[in-house]
N, C-alpha and C. Protein backbone atom coordinates (compact mmCIF):
# COMPACT_ATOMS: atom_id res chain seq x y z
N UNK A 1 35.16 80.33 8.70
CA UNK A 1 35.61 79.19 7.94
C UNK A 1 35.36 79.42 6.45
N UNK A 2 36.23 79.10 5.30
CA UNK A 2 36.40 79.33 4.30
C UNK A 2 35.68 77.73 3.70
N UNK A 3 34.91 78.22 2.35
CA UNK A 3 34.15 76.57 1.79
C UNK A 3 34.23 77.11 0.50
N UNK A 4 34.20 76.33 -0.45
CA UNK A 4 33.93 76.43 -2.12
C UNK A 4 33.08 74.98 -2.02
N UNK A 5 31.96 75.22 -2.66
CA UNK A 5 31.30 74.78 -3.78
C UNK A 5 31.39 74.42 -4.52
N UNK A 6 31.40 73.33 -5.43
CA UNK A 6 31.05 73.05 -6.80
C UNK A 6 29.79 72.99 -7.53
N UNK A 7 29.14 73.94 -7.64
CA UNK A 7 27.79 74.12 -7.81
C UNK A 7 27.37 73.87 -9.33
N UNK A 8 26.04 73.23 -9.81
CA UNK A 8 25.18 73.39 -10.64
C UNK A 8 23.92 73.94 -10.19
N UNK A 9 23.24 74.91 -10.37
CA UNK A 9 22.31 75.57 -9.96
C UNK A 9 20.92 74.42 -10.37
N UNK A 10 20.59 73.69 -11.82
CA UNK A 10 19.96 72.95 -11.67
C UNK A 10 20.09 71.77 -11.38
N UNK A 11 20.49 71.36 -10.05
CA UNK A 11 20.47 70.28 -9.49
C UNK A 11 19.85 70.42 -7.87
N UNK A 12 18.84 69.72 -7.46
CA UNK A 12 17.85 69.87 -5.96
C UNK A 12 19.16 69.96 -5.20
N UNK A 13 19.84 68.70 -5.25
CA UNK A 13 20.87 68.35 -3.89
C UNK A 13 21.78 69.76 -3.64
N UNK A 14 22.96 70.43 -5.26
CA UNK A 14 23.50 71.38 -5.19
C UNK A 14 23.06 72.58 -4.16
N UNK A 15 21.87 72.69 -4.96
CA UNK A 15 20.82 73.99 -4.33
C UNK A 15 20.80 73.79 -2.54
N UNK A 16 20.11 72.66 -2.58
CA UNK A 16 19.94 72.77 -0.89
C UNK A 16 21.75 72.80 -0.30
N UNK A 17 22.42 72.03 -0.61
CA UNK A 17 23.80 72.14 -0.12
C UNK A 17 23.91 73.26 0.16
N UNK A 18 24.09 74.32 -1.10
CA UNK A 18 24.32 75.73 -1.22
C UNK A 18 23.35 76.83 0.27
N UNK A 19 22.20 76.28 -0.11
CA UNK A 19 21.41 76.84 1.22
C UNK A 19 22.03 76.24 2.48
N UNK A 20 22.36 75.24 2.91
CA UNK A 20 22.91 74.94 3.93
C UNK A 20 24.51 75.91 4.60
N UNK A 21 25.09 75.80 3.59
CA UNK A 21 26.57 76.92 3.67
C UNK A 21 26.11 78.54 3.77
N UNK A 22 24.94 78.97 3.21
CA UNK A 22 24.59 79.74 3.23
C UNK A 22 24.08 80.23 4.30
N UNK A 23 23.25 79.06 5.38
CA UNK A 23 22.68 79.69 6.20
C UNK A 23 23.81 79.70 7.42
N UNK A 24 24.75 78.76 7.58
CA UNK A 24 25.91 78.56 8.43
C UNK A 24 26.48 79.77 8.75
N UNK A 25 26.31 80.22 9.62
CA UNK A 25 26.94 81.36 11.07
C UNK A 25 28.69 81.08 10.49
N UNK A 26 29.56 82.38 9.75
CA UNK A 26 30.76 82.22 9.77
C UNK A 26 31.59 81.56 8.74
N UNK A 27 30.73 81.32 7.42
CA UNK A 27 31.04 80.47 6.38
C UNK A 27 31.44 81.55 5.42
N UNK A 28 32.33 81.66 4.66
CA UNK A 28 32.98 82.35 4.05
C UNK A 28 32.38 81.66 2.89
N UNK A 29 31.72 81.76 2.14
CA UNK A 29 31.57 81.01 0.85
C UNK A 29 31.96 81.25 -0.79
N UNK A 30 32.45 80.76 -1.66
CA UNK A 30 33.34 80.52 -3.08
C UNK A 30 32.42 79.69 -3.83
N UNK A 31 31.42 79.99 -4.77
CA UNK A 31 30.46 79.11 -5.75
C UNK A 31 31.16 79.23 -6.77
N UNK A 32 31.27 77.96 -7.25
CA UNK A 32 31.64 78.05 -8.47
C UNK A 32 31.16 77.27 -9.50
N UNK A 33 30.22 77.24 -10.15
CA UNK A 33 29.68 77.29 -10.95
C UNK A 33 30.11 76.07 -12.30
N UNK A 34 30.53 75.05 -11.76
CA UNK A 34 31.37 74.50 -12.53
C UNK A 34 31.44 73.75 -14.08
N UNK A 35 29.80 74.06 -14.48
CA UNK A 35 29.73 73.78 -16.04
C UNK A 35 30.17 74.83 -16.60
N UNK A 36 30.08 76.23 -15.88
CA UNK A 36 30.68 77.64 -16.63
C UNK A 36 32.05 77.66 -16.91
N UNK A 37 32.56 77.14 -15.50
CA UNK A 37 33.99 76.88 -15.41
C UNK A 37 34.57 75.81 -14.92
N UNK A 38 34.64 75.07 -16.37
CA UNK A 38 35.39 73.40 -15.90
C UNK A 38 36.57 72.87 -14.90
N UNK A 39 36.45 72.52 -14.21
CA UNK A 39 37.19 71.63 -13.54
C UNK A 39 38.62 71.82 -13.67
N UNK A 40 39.72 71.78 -13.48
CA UNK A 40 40.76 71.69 -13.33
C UNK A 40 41.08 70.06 -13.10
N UNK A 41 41.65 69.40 -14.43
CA UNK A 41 41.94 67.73 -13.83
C UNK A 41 42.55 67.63 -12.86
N UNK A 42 43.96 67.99 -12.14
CA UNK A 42 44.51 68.36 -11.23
C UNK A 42 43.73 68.24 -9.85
N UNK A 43 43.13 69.27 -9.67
CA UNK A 43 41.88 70.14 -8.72
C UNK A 43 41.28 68.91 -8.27
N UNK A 44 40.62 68.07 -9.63
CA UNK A 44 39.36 67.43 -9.86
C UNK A 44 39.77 66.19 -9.12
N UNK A 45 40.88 65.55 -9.65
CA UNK A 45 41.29 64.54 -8.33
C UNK A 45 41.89 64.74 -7.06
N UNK A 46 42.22 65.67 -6.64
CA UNK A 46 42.62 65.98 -5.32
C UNK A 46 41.47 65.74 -4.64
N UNK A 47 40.21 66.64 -5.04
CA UNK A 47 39.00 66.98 -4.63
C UNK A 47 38.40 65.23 -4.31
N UNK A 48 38.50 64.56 -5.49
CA UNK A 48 37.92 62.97 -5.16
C UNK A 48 38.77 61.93 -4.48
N UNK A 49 40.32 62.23 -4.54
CA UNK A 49 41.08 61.45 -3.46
C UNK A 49 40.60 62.32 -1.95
N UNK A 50 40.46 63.24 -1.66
CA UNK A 50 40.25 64.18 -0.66
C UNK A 50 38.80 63.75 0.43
N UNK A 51 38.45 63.34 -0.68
CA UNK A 51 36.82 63.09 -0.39
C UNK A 51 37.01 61.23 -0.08
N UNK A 52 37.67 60.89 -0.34
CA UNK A 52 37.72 59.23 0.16
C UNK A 52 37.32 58.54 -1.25
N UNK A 53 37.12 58.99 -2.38
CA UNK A 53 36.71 58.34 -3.52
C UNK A 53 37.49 57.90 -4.29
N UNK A 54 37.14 57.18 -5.55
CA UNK A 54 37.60 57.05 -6.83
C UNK A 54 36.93 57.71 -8.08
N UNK A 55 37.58 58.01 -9.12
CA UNK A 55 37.34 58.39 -10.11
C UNK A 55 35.66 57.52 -10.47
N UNK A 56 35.79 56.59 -10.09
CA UNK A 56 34.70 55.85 -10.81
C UNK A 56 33.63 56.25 -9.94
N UNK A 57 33.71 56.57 -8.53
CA UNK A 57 32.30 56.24 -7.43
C UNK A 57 32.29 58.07 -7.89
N UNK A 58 32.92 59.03 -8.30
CA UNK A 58 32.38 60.10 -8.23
C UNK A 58 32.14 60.74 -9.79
N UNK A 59 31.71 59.32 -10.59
CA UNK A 59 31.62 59.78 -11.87
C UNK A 59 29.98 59.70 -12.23
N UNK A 60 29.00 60.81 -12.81
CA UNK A 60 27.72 60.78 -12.79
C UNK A 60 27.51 60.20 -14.01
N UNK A 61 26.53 59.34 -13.67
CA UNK A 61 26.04 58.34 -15.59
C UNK A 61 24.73 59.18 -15.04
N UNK A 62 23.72 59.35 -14.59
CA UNK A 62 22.89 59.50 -14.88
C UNK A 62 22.44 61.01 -15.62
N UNK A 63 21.61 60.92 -16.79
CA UNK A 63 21.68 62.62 -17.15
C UNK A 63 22.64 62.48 -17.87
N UNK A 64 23.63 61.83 -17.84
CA UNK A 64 24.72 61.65 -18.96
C UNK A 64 25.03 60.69 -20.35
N UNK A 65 26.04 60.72 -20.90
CA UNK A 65 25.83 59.28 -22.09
C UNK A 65 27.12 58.70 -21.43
N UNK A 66 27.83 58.86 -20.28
CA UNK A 66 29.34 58.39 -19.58
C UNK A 66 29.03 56.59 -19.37
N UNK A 67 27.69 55.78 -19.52
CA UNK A 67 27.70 54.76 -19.64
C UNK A 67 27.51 54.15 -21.18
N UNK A 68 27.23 54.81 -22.00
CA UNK A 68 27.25 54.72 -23.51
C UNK A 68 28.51 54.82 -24.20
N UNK A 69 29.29 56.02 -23.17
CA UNK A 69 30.82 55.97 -24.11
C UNK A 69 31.95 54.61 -23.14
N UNK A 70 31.12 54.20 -22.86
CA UNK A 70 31.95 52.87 -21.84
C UNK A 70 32.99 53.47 -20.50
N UNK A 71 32.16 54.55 -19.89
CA UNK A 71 33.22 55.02 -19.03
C UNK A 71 33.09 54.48 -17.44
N UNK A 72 31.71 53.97 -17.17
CA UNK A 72 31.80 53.27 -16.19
C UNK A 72 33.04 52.04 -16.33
N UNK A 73 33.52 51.73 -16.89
CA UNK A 73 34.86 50.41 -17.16
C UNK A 73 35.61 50.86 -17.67
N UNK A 74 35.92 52.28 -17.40
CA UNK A 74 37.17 52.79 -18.02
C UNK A 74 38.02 52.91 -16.81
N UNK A 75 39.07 53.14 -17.23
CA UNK A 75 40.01 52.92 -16.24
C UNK A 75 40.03 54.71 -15.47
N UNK A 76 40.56 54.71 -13.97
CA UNK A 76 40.66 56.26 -13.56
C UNK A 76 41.29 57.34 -13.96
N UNK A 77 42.46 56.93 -14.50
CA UNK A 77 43.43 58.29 -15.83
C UNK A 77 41.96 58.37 -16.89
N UNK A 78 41.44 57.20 -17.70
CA UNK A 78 40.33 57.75 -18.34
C UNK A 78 39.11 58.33 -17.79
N UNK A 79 38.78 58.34 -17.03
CA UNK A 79 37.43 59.12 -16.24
C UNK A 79 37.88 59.98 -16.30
N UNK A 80 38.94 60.41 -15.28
CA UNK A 80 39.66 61.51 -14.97
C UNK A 80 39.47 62.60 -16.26
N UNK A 81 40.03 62.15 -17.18
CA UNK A 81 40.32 62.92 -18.51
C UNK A 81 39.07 63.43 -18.81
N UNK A 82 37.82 62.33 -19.13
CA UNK A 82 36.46 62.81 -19.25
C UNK A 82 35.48 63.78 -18.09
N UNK A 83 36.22 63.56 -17.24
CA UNK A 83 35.45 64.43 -16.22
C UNK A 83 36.11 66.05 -16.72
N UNK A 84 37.49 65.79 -16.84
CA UNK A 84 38.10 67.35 -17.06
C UNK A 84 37.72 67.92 -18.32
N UNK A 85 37.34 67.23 -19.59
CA UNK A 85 36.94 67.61 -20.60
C UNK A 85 35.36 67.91 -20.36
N UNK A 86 34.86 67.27 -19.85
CA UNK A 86 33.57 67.75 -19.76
C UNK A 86 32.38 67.55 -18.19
N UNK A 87 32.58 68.58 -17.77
CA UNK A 87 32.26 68.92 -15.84
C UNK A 87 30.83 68.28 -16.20
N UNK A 88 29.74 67.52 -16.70
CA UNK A 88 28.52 66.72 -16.55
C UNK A 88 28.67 65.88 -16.33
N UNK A 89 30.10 64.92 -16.20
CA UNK A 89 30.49 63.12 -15.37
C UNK A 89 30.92 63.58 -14.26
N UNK A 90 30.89 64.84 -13.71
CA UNK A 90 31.24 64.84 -11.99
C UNK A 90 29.83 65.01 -11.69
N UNK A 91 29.66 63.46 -10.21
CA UNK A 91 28.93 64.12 -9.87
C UNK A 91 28.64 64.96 -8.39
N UNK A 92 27.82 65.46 -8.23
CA UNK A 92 27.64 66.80 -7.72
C UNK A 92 26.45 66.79 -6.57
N UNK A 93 27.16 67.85 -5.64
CA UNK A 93 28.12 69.14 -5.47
C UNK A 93 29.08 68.01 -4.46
N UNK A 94 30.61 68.89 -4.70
CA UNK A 94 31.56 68.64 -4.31
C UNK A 94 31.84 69.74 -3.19
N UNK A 95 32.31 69.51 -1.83
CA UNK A 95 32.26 70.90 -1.21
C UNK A 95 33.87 70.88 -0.37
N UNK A 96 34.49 71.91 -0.18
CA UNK A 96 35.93 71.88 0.26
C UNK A 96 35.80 72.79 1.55
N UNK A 97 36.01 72.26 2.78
CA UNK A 97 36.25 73.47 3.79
C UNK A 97 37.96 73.01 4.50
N UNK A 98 38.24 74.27 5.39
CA UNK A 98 39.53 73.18 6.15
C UNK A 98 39.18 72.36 6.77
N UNK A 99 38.07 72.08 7.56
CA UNK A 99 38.18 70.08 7.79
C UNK A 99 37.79 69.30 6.61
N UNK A 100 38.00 69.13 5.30
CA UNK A 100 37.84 68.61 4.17
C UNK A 100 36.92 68.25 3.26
N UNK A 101 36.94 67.42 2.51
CA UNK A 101 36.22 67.32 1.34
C UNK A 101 34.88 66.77 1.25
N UNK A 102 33.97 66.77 1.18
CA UNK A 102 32.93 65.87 0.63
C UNK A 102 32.07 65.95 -0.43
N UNK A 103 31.64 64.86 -1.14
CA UNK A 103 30.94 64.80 -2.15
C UNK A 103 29.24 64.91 -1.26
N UNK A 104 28.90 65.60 -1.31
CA UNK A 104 27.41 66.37 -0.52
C UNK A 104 26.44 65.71 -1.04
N UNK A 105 26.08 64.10 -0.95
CA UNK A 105 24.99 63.12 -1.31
C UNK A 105 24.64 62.49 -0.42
N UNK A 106 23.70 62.46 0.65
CA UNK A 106 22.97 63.78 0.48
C UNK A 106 23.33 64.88 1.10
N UNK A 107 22.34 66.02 0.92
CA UNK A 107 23.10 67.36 1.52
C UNK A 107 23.47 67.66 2.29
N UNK A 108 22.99 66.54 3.72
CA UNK A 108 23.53 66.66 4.92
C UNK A 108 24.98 66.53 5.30
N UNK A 109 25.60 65.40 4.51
CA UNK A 109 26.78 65.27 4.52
C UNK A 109 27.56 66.48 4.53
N UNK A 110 26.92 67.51 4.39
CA UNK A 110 27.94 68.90 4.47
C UNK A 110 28.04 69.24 5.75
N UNK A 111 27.25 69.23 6.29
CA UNK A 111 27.72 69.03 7.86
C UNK A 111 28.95 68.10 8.51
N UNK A 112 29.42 67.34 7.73
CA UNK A 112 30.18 66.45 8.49
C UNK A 112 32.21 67.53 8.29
N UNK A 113 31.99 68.46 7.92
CA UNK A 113 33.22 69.01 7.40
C UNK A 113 32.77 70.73 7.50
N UNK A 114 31.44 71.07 7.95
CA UNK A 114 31.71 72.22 8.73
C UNK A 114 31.78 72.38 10.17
């Protein structure tokens, strides 16, 4: 089975996620690293319609200033935009296999899609 990651290395949840795919018997795994390499807006909502979300439930304030620039009450074309300009309002890890998407909070949830 084929999975990508959306990884930040300093984040607990990412990390253990990552160990979880890692230790999985048959997991083809794709890290990607995604403050190195931003998001694709495109990508970025497929990934959060995919996952059962909205722009808003998968947008991170914490660690961030995304409640200072008023983005919790911004509308989803605006999140959207801020998430693609800058991969620290997603939050994280996002994981893709062929049975689908989940936002991996907590890490167990990665089990539900391998």
């Amino acid at each position: 089975m084929k999975a990508t990651i959306w990884h930040n290395p300093n984040c607990g949840t990412s990390r253990k996620t990552l160990a979880i795919l890692e230790e999985t018997p048959g997991v083809e795994l794709t890290v990607v690293r995604y403050l190195d390499v931003p998001y694709d807006r495109a990508k970025l909502s497929s990934l959060i319609k995919a996952a059962g979300l909205t722009p808003r439930t998968a947008l991170r304030l914490r660690g961030t200033d995304a409640e200072e620039r008023g983005l919790a009450e911004a509308s989803d074309d605006a999140i959207l935009d801020a998430m693609a300009a800058n991969s620290a309002y997603v939050e994280r890890p996002f994981v893709e296999t062929d049975k689908g998407v989940r936002l991996c909070r907590p890490q167990e949830k990665v089990h539900e899609i391998l």
